[in-house]
PDB file of N, CA and C in Angstrom:
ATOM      1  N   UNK A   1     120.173 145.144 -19.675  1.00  0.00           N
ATOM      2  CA  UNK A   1     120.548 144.091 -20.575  1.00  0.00           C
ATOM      3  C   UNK A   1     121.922 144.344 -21.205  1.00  0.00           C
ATOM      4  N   UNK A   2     122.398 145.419 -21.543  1.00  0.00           N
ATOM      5  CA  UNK A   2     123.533 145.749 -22.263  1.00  0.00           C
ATOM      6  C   UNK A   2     124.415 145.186 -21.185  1.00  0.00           C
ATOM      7  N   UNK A   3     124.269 145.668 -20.052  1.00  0.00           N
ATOM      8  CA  UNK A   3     125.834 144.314 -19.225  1.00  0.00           C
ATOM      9  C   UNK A   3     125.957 143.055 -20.009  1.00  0.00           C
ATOM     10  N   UNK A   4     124.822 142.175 -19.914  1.00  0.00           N
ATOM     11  CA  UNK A   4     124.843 140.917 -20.257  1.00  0.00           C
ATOM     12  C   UNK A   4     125.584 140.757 -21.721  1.00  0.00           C
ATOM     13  N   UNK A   5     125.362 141.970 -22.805  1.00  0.00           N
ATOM     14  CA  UNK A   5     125.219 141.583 -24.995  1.00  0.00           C
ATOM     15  C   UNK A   5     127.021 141.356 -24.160  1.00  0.00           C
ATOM     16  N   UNK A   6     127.974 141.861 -24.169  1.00  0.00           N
ATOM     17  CA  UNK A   6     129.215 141.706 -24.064  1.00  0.00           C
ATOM     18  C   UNK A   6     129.939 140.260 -23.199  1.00  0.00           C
ATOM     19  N   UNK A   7     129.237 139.196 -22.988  1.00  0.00           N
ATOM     20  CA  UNK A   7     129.421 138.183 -22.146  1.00  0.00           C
ATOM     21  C   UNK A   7     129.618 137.684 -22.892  1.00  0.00           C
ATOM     22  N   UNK A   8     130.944 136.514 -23.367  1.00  0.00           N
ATOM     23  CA  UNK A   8     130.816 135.663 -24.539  1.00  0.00           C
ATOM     24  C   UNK A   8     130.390 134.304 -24.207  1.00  0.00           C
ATOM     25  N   UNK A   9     130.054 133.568 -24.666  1.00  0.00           N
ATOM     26  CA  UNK A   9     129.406 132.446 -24.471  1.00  0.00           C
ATOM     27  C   UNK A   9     130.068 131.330 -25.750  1.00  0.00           C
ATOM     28  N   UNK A  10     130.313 130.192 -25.817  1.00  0.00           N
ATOM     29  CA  UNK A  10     130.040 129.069 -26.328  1.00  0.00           C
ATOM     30  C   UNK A  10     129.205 128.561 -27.117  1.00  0.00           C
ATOM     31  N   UNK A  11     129.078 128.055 -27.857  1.00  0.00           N
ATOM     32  CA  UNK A  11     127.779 127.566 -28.967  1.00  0.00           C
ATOM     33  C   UNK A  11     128.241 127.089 -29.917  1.00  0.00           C
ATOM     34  N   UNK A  12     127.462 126.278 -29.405  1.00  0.00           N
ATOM     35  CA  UNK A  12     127.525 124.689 -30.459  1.00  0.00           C
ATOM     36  C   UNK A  12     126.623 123.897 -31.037  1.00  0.00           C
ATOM     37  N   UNK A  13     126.755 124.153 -32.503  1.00  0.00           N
ATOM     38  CA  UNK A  13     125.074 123.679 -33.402  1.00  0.00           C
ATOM     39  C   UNK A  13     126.062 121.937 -33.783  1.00  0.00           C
ATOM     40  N   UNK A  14     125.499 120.973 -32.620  1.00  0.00           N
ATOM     41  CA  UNK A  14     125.756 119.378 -33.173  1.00  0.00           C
ATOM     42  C   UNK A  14     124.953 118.751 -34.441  1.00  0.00           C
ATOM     43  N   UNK A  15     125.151 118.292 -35.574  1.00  0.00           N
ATOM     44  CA  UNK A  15     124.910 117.314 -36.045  1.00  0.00           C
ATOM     45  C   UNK A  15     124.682 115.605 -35.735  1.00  0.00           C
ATOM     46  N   UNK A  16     125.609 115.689 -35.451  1.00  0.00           N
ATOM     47  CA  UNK A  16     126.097 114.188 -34.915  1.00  0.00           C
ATOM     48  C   UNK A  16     127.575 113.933 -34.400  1.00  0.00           C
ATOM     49  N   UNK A  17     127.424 112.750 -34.072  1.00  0.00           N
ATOM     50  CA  UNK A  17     128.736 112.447 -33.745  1.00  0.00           C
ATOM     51  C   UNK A  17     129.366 111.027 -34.257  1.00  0.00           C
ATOM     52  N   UNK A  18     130.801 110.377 -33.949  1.00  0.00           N
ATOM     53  CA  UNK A  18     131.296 109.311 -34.287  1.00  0.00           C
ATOM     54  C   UNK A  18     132.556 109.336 -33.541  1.00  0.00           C
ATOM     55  N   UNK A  19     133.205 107.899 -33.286  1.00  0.00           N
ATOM     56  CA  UNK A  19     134.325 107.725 -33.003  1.00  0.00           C
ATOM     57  C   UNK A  19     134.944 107.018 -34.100  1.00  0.00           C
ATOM     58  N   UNK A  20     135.826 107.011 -34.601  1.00  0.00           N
ATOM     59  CA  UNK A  20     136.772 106.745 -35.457  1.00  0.00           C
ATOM     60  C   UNK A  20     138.508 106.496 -35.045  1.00  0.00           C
ATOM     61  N   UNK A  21     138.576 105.320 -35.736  1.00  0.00           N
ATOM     62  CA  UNK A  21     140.541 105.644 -35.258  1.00  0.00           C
ATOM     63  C   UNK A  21     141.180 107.001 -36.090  1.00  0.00           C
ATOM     64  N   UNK A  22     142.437 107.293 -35.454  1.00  0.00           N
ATOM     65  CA  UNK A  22     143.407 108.030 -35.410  1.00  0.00           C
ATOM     66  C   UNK A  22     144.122 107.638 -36.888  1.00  0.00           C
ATOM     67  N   UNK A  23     143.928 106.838 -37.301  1.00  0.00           N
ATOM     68  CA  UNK A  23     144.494 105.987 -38.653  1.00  0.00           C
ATOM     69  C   UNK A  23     143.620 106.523 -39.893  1.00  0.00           C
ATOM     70  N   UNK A  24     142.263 106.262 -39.269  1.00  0.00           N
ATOM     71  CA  UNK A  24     141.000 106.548 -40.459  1.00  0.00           C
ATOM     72  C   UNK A  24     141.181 108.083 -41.349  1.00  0.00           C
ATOM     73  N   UNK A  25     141.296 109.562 -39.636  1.00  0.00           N
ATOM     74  CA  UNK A  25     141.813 110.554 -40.071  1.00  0.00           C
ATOM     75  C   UNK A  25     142.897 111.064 -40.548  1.00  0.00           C
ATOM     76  N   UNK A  26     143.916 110.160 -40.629  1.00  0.00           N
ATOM     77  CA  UNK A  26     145.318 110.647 -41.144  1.00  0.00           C
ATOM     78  C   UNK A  26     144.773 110.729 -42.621  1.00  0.00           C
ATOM     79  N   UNK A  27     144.411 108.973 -43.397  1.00  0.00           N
ATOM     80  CA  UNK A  27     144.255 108.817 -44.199  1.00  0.00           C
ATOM     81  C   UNK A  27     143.066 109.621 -45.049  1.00  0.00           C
ATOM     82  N   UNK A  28     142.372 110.794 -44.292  1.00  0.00           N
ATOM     83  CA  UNK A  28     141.041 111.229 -45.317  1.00  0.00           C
ATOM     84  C   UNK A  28     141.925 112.468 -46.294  1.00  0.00           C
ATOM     85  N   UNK A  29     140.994 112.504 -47.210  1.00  0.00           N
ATOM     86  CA  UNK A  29     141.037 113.686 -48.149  1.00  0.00           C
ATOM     87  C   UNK A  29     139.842 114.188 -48.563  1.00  0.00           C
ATOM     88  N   UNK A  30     139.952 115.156 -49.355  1.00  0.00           N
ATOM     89  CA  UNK A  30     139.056 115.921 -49.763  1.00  0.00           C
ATOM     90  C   UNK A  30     138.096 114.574 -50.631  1.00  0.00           C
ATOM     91  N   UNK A  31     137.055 115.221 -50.154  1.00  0.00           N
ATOM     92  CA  UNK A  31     135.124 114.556 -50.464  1.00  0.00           C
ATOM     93  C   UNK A  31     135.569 112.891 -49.391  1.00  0.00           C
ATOM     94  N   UNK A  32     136.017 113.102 -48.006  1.00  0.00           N
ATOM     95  CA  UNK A  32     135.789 111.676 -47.436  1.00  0.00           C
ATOM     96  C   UNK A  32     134.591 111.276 -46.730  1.00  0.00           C
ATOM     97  N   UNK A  33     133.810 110.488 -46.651  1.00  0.00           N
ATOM     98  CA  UNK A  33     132.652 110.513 -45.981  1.00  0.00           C
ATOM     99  C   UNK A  33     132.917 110.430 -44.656  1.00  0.00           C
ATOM    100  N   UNK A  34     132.217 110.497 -43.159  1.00  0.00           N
ATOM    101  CA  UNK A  34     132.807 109.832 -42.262  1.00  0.00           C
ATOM    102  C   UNK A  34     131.029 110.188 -41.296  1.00  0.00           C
ATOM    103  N   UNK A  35     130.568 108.820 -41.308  1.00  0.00           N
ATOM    104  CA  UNK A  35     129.090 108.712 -40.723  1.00  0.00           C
ATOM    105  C   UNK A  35     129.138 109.364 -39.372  1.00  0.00           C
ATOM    106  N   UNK A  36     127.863 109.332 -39.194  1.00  0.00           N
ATOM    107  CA  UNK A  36     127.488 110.006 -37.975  1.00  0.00           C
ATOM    108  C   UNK A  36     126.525 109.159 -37.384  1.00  0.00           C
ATOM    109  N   UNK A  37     125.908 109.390 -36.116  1.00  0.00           N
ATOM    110  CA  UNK A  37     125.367 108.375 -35.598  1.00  0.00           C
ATOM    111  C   UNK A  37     123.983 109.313 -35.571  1.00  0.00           C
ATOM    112  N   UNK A  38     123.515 109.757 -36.091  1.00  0.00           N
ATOM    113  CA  UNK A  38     122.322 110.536 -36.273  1.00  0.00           C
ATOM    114  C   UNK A  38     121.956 110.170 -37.760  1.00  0.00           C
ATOM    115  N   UNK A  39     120.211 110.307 -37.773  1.00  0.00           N
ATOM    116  CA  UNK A  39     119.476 110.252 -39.559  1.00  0.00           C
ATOM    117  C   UNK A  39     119.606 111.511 -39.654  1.00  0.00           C
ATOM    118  N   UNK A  40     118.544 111.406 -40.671  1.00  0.00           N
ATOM    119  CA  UNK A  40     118.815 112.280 -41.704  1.00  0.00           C
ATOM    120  C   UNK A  40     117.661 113.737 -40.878  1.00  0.00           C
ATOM    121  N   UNK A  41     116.509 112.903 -40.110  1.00  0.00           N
ATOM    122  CA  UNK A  41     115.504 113.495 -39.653  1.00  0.00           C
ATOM    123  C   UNK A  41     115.913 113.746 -38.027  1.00  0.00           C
ATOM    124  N   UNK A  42     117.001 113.356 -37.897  1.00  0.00           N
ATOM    125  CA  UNK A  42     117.054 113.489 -36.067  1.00  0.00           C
ATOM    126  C   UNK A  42     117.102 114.722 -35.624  1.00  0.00           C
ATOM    127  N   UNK A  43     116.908 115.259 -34.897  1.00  0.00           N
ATOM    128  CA  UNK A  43     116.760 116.934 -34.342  1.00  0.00           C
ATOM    129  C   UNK A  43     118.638 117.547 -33.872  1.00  0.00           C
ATOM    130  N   UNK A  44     118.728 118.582 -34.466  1.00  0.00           N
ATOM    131  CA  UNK A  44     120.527 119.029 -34.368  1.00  0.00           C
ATOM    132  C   UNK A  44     120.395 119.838 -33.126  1.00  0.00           C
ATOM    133  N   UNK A  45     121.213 119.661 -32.147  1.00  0.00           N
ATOM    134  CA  UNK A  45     121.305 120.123 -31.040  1.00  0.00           C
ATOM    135  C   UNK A  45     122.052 120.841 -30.690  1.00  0.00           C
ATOM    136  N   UNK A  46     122.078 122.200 -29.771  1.00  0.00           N
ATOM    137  CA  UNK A  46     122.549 123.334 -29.209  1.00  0.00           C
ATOM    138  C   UNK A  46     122.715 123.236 -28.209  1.00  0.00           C
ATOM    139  N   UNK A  47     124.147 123.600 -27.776  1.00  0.00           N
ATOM    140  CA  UNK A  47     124.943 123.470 -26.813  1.00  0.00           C
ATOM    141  C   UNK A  47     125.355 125.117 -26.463  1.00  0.00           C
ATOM    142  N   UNK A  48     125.158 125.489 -25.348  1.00  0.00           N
ATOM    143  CA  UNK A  48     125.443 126.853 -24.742  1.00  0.00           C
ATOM    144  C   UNK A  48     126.664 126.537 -23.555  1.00  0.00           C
ATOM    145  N   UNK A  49     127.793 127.023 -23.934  1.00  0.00           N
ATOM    146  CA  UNK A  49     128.468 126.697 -22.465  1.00  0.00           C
ATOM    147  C   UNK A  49     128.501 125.618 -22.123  1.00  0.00           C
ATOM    148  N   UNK A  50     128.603 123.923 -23.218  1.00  0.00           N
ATOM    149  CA  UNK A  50     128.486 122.153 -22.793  1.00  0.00           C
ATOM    150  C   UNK A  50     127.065 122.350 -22.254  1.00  0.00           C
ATOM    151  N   UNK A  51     126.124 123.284 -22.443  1.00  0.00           N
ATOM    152  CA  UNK A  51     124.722 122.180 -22.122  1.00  0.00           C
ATOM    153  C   UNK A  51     124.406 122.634 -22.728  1.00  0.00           C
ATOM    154  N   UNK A  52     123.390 121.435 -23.059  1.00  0.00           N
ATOM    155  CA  UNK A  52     122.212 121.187 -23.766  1.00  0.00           C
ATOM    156  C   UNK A  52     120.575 122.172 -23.717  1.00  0.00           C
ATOM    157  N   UNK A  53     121.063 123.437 -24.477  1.00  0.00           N
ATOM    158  CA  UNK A  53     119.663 124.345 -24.672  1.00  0.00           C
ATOM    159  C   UNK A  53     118.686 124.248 -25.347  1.00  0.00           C
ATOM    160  N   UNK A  54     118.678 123.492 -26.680  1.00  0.00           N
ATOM    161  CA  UNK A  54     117.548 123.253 -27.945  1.00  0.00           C
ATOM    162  C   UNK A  54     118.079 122.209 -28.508  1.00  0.00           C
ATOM    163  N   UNK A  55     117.142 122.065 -29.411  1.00  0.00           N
ATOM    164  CA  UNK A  55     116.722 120.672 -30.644  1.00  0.00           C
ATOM    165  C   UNK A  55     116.234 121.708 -31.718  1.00  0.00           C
ATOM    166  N   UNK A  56     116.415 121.547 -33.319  1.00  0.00           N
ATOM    167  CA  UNK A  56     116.370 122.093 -33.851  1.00  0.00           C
ATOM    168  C   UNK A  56     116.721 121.403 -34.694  1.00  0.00           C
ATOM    169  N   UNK A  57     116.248 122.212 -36.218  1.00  0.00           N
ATOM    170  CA  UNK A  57     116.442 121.235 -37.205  1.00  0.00           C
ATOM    171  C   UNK A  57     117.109 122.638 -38.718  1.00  0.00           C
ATOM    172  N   UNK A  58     118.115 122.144 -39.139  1.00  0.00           N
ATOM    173  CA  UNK A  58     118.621 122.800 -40.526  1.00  0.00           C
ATOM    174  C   UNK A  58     118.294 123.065 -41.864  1.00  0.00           C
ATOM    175  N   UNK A  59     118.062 124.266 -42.187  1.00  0.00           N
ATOM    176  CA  UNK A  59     117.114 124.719 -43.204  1.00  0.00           C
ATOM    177  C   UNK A  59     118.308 125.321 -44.141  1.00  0.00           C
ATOM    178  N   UNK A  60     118.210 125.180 -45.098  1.00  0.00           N
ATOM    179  CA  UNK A  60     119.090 125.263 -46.473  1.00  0.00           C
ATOM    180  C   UNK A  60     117.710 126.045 -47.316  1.00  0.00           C
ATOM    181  N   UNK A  61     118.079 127.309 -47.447  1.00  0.00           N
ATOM    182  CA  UNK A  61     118.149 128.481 -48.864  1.00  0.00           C
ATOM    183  C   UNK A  61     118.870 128.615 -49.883  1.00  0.00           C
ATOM    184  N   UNK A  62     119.316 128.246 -50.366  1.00  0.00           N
ATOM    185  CA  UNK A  62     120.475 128.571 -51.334  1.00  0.00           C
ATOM    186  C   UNK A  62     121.734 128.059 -50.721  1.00  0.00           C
ATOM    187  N   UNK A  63     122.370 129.318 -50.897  1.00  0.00           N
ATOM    188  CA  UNK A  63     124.040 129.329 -50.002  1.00  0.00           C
ATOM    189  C   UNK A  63     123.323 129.522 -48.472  1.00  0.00           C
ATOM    190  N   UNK A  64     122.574 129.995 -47.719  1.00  0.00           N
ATOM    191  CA  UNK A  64     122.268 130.187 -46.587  1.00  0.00           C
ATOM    192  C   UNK A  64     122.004 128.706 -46.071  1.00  0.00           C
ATOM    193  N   UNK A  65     122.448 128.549 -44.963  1.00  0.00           N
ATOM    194  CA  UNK A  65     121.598 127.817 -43.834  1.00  0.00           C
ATOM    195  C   UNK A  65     121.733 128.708 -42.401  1.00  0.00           C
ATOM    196  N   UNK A  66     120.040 127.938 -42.023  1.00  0.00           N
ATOM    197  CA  UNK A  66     120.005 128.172 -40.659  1.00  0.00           C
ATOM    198  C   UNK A  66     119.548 126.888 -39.906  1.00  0.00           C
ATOM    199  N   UNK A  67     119.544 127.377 -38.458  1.00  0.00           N
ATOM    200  CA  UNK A  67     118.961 126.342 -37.367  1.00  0.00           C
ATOM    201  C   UNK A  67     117.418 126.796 -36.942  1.00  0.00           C
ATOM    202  N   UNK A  68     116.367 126.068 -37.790  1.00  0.00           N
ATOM    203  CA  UNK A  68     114.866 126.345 -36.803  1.00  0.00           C
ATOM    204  C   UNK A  68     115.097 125.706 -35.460  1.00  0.00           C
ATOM    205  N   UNK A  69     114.696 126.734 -34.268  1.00  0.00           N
ATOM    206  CA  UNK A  69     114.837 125.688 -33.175  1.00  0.00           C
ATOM    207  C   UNK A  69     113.192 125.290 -32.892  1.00  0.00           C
ATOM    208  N   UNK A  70     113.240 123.400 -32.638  1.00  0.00           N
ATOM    209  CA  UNK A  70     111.490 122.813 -32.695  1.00  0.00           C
ATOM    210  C   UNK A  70     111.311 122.859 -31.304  1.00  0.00           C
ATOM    211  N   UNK A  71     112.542 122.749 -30.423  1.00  0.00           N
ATOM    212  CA  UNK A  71     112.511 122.518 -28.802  1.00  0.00           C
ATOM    213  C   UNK A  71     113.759 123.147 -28.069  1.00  0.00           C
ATOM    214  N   UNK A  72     112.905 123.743 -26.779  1.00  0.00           N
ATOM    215  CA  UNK A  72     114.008 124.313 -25.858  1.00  0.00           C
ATOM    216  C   UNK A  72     113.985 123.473 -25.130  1.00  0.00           C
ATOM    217  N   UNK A  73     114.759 123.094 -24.277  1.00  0.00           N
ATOM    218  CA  UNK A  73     115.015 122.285 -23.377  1.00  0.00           C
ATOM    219  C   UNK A  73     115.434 122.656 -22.045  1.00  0.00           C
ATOM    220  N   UNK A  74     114.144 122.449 -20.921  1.00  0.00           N
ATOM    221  CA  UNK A  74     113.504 123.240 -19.929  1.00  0.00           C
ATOM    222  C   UNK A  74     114.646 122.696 -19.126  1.00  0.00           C
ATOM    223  N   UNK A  75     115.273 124.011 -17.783  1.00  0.00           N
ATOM    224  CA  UNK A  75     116.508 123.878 -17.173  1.00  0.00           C
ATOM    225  C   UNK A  75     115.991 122.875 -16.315  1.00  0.00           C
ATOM    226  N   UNK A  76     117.311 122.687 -15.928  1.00  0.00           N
ATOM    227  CA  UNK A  76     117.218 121.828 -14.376  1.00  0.00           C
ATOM    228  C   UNK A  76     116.755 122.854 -12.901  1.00  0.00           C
ATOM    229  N   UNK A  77     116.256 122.170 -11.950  1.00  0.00           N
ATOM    230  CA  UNK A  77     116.144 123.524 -10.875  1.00  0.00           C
ATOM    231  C   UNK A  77     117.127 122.835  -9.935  1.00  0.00           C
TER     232      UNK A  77
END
């Protein structure tokens, strides 16, 4: 296994997403809102290397957050 810990990998905890003009972001500042196309309850998704590995949802402690993951998401063969 120790070959493999030194491999770097990609990872990406999504929220959501949006398209927006180029105009909208010039103009933001500090506290701007900018929606997402996900609720509040939708599952946040993990990306390894652009695919899609888990569903998971964000847990707030205090200053901590983490990602519970609820689903892996079984490979392709």
């Amino acid at each position: 296994m120790s070959v493999l810990e030194g491999i770097p990998i990609d990872l990406q905890i999504v929220l959501g997403s949006t398209s927006i003009p180029i105009r909208q972001v010039l103009k933001m500042s500090r506290g701007a809102m900018i929606p997402l196309d996900c609720g509040q309850d939708d599952p946040t998704r993990v990306y390894v290397n652009d695919r899609l590995v888990a569903e998971g949802r964000i847990l707030v402690n205090g200053e901590a957050m983490s990602l519970e993951i609820t689903h892996v998401v079984e490979r392709e063969r």
